[in-house]
Protein backbone atom coordinates (compact mmCIF):
# COMPACT_ATOMS: atom_id res chain seq x y z
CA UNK A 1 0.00 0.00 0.00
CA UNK A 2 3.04 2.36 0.86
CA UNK A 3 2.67 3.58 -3.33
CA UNK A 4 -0.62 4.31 -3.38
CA UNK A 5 0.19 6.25 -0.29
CA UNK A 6 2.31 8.27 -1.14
CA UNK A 7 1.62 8.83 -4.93
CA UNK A 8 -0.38 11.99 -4.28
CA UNK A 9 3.57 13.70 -3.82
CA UNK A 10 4.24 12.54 -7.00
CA UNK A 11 1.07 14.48 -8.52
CA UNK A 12 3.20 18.02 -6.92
CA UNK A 13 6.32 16.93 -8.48
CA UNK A 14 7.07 19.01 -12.31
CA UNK A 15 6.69 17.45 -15.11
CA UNK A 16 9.78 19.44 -16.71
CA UNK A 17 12.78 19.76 -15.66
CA UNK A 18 12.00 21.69 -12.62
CA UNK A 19 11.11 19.07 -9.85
CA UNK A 20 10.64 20.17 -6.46
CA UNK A 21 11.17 18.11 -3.11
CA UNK A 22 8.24 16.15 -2.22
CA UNK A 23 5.88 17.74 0.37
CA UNK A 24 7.97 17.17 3.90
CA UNK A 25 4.51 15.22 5.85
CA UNK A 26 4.83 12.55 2.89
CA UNK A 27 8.62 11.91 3.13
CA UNK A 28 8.00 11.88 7.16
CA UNK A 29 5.02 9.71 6.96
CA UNK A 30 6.50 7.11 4.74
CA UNK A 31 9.68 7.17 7.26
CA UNK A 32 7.71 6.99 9.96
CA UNK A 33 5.77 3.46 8.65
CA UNK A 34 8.82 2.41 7.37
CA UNK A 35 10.07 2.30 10.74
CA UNK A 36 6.77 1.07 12.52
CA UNK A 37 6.19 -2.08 9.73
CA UNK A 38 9.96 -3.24 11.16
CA UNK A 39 9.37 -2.55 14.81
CA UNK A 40 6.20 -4.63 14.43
CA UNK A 41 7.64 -7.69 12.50
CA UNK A 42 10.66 -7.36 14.83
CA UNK A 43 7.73 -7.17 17.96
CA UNK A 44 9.14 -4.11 19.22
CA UNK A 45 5.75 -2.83 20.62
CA UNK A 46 6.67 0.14 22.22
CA UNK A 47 8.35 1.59 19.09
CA UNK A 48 5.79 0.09 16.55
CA UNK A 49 3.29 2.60 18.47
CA UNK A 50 5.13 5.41 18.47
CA UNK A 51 6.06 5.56 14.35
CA UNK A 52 2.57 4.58 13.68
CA UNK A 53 1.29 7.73 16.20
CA UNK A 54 4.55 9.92 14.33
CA UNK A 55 2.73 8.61 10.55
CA UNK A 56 -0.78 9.21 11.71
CA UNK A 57 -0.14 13.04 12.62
CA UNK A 58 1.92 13.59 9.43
CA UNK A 59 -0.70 12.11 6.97
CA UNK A 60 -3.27 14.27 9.47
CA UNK A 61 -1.65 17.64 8.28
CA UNK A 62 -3.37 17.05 5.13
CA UNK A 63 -7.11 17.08 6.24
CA UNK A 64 -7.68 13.93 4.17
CA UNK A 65 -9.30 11.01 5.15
CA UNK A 66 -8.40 9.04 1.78
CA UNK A 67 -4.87 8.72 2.95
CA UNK A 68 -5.66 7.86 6.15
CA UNK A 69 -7.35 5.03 5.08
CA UNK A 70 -4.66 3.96 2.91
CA UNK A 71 -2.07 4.34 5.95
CA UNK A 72 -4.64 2.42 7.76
CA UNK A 73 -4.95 -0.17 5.92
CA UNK A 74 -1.15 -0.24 5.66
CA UNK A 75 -1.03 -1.69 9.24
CA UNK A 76 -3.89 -3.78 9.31
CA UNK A 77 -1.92 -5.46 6.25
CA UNK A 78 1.37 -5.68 8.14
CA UNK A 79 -0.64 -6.86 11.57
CA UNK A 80 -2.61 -9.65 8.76
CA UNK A 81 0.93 -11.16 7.79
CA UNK A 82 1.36 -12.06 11.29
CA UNK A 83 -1.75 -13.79 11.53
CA UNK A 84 -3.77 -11.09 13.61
CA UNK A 85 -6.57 -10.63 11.74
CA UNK A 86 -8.55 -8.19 13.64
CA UNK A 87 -11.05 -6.05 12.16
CA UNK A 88 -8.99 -2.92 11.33
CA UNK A 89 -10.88 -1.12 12.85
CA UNK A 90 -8.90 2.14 12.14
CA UNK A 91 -9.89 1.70 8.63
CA UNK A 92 -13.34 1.17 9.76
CA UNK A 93 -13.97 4.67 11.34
CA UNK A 94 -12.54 5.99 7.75
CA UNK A 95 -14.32 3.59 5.21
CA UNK A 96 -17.13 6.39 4.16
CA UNK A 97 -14.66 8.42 2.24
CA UNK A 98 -11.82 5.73 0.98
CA UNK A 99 -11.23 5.38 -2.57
CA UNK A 100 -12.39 2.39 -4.52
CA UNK A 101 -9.04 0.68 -4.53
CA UNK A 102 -9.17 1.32 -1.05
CA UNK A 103 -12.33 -0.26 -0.62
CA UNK A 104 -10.93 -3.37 -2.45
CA UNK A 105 -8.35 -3.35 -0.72
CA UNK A 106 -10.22 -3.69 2.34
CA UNK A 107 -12.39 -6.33 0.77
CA UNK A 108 -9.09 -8.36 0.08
CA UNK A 109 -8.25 -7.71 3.72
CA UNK A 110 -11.73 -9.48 5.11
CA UNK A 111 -11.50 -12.56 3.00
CA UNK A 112 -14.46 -11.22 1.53
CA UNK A 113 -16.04 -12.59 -1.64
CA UNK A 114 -14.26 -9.93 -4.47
CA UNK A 115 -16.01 -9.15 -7.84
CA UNK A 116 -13.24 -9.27 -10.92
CA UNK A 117 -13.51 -5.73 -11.01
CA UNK A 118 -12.52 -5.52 -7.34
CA UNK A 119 -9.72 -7.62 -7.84
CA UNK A 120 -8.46 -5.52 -10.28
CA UNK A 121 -7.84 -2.77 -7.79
CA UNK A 122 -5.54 -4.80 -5.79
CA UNK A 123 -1.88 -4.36 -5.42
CA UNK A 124 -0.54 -6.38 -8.48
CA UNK A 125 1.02 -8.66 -6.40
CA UNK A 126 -2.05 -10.00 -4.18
CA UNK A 127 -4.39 -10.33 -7.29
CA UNK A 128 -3.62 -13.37 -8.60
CA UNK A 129 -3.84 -14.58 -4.76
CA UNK A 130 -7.63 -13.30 -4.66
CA UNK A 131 -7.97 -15.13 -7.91
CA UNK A 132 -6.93 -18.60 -6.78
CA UNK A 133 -9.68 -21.18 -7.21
CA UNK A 134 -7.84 -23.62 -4.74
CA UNK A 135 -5.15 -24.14 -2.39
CA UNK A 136 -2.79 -25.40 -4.88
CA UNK A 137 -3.08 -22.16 -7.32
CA UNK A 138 -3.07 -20.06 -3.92
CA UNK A 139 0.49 -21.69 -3.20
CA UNK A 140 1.53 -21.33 -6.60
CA UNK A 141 0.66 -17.13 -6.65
CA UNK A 142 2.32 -17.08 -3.30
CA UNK A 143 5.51 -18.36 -4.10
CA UNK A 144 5.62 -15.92 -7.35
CA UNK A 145 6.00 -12.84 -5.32
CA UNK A 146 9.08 -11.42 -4.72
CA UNK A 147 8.74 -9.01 -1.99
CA UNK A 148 9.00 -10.82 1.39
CA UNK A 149 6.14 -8.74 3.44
CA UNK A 150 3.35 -8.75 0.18
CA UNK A 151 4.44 -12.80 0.08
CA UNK A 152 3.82 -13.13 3.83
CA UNK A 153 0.50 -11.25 3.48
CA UNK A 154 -0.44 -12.97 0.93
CA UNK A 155 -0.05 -16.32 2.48
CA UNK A 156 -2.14 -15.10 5.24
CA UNK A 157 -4.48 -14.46 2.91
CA UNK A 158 -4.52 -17.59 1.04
CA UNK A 159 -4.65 -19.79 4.44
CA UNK A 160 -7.97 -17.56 5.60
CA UNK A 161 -9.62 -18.76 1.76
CA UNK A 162 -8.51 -22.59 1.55
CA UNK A 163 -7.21 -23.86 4.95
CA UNK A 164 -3.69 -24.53 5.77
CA UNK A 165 -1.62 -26.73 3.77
CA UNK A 166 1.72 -27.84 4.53
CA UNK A 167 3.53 -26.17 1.25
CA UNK A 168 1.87 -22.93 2.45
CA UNK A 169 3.28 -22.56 6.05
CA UNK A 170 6.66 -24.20 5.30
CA UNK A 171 6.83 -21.20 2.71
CA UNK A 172 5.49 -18.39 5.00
CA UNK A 173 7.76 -19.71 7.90
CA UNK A 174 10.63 -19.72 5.79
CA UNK A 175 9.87 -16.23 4.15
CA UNK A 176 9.61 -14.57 8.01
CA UNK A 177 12.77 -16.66 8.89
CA UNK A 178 14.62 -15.34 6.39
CA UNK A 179 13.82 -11.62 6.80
CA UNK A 180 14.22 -12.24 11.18
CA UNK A 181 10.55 -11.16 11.10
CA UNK A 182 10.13 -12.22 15.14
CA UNK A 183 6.68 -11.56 15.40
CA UNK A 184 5.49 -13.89 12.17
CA UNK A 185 7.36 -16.37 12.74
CA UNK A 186 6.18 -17.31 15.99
CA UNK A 187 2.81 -17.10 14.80
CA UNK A 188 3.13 -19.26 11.62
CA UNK A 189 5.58 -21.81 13.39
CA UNK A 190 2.79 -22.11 16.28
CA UNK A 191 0.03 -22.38 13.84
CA UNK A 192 3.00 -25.12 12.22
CA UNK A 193 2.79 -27.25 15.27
CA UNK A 194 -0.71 -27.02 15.60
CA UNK A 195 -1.33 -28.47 12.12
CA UNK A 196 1.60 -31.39 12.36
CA UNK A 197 -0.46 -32.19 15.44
CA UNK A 198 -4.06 -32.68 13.80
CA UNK A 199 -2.32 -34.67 10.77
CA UNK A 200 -0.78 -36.84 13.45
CA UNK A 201 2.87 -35.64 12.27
CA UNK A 202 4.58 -35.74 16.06
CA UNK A 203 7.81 -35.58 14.40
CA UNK A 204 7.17 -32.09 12.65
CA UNK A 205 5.30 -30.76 15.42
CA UNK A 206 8.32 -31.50 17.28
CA UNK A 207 10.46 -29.96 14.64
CA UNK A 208 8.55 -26.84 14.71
CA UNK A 209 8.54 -26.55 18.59
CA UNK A 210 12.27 -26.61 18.85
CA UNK A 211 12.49 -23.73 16.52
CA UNK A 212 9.58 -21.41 18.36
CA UNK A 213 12.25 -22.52 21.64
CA UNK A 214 15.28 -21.30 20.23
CA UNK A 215 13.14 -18.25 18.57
CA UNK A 216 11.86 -17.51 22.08
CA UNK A 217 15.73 -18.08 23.34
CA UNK A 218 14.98 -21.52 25.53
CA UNK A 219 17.86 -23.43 23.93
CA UNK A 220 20.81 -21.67 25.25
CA UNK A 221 23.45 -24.14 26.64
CA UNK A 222 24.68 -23.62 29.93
CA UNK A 223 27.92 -22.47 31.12
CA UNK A 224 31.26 -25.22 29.65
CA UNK A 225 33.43 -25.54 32.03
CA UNK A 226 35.84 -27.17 30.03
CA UNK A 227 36.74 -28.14 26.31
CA UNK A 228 38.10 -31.60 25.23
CA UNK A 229 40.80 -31.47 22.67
CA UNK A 230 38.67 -33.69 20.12
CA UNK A 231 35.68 -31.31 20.60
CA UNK A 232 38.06 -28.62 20.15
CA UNK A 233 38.91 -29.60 16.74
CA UNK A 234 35.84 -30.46 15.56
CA UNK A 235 34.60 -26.60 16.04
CA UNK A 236 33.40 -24.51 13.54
CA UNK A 237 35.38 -21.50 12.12
């Protein structure tokens, strides 16, 4: 959402060769959410509220509710990755005067049954997610996208349509492992163990629990009090 956001800077920008800075509140803003969307994958609460307070008042300098929507909507898609899927109920209180791709967008963000037209308002990378008949295309549109927060989202998304399947959390685990993303992880590798449980997996669910432990730091090893010359050898570099 962060370019649909924003893109009303571009719109002040020259179209010659004259092109002034972009309006100070935008370049703030966008900082601002930068820094919250990290702080809340990271689960740094305290300074996930405090950008997200600093990008509200910037985007309020401008007396428009569109774009408050769209930052809105912004965090209930970052807070959706994670598998919180609350009502956004920021967005809520601003729905009356979004735009229609915000309205999609919205839509997209309830699991809500989406009209081709809709779907065409989507980011480009969720729409072939919202057009997935099954799980297997759902998988298929996930692992296409590039960018490791839209993928996340949109495996979120596609587990809310057609259930859990084991290619889909592998590849959302592995997508919030790879980016350190504390906050997702634990909530896909939980949701992990859950499912290895009902299939009757034991093995994976036990897989899955050692990694939330040494996410949640329970599989430090004590204090060595002393160091055989074989192990000694044998150590990594």
């Amino acid at each position: 959402m962060r370019p649909a956001l924003f893109a009303l800077c571009c719109c002040a920008l020259a179209a010659c060769s004259q092109k002034p800075p972009a309006a100070d509140w935008a370049l703030n803003a966008e900082s601002a959410a930068d820094r919250a969307t990290q702080a809340y994958l990271k689960a740094d609460q305290r300074v996930q509220a405090l950008e997200w307070s600093k990008a509200r008042a910037e985007v309020e300098r401008t007396a428009s509710p569109q774009l408050l929507a769209r930052l809105a909507l912004m965090r209930c898609a970052v807070e959706h990755a994670s598998l919180q899927w609350e009502g956004c109920s920021e967005y809520q209180a601003l729905a009356i005067d979004a735009d229609p791709p915000e309205q999609a967008y919205a839509l997209y963000l309830q699991a809500a049954a989406m009209a081709p037209q809709a779907i065409a308002l989507l980011p480009e990378a969720q729409q072939a997610v919202a057009r997935a008949g099954d799980a297997k295309a759902a998988l298929a549109a996930v692992q296409a996208i590039k960018a490791p927060l839209s993928r996340l989202l949109a495996a979120s998304m596609a587990l809310r349509a057609h259930g859990p399947t084991a290619g889909l959390l592998a590849e959302a685990v592995d997508t919030a492992a790879g980016q350190g993303w504390r906050r997702p992880l634990l909530a896909w590798l939980l949701l992990s163990v859950r499912e290895a449980r009902r299939r009757g997996d034991e093995d994976q669910a036990q897989r899955m629990e050692r990694r939330v432990q040494v996410l949640q730091g329970q599989m430090r090893p004590g204090p060595q009090h002393s160091t055989t010359p074989a192990a000694s050898a044998n150590a990594l570099p």
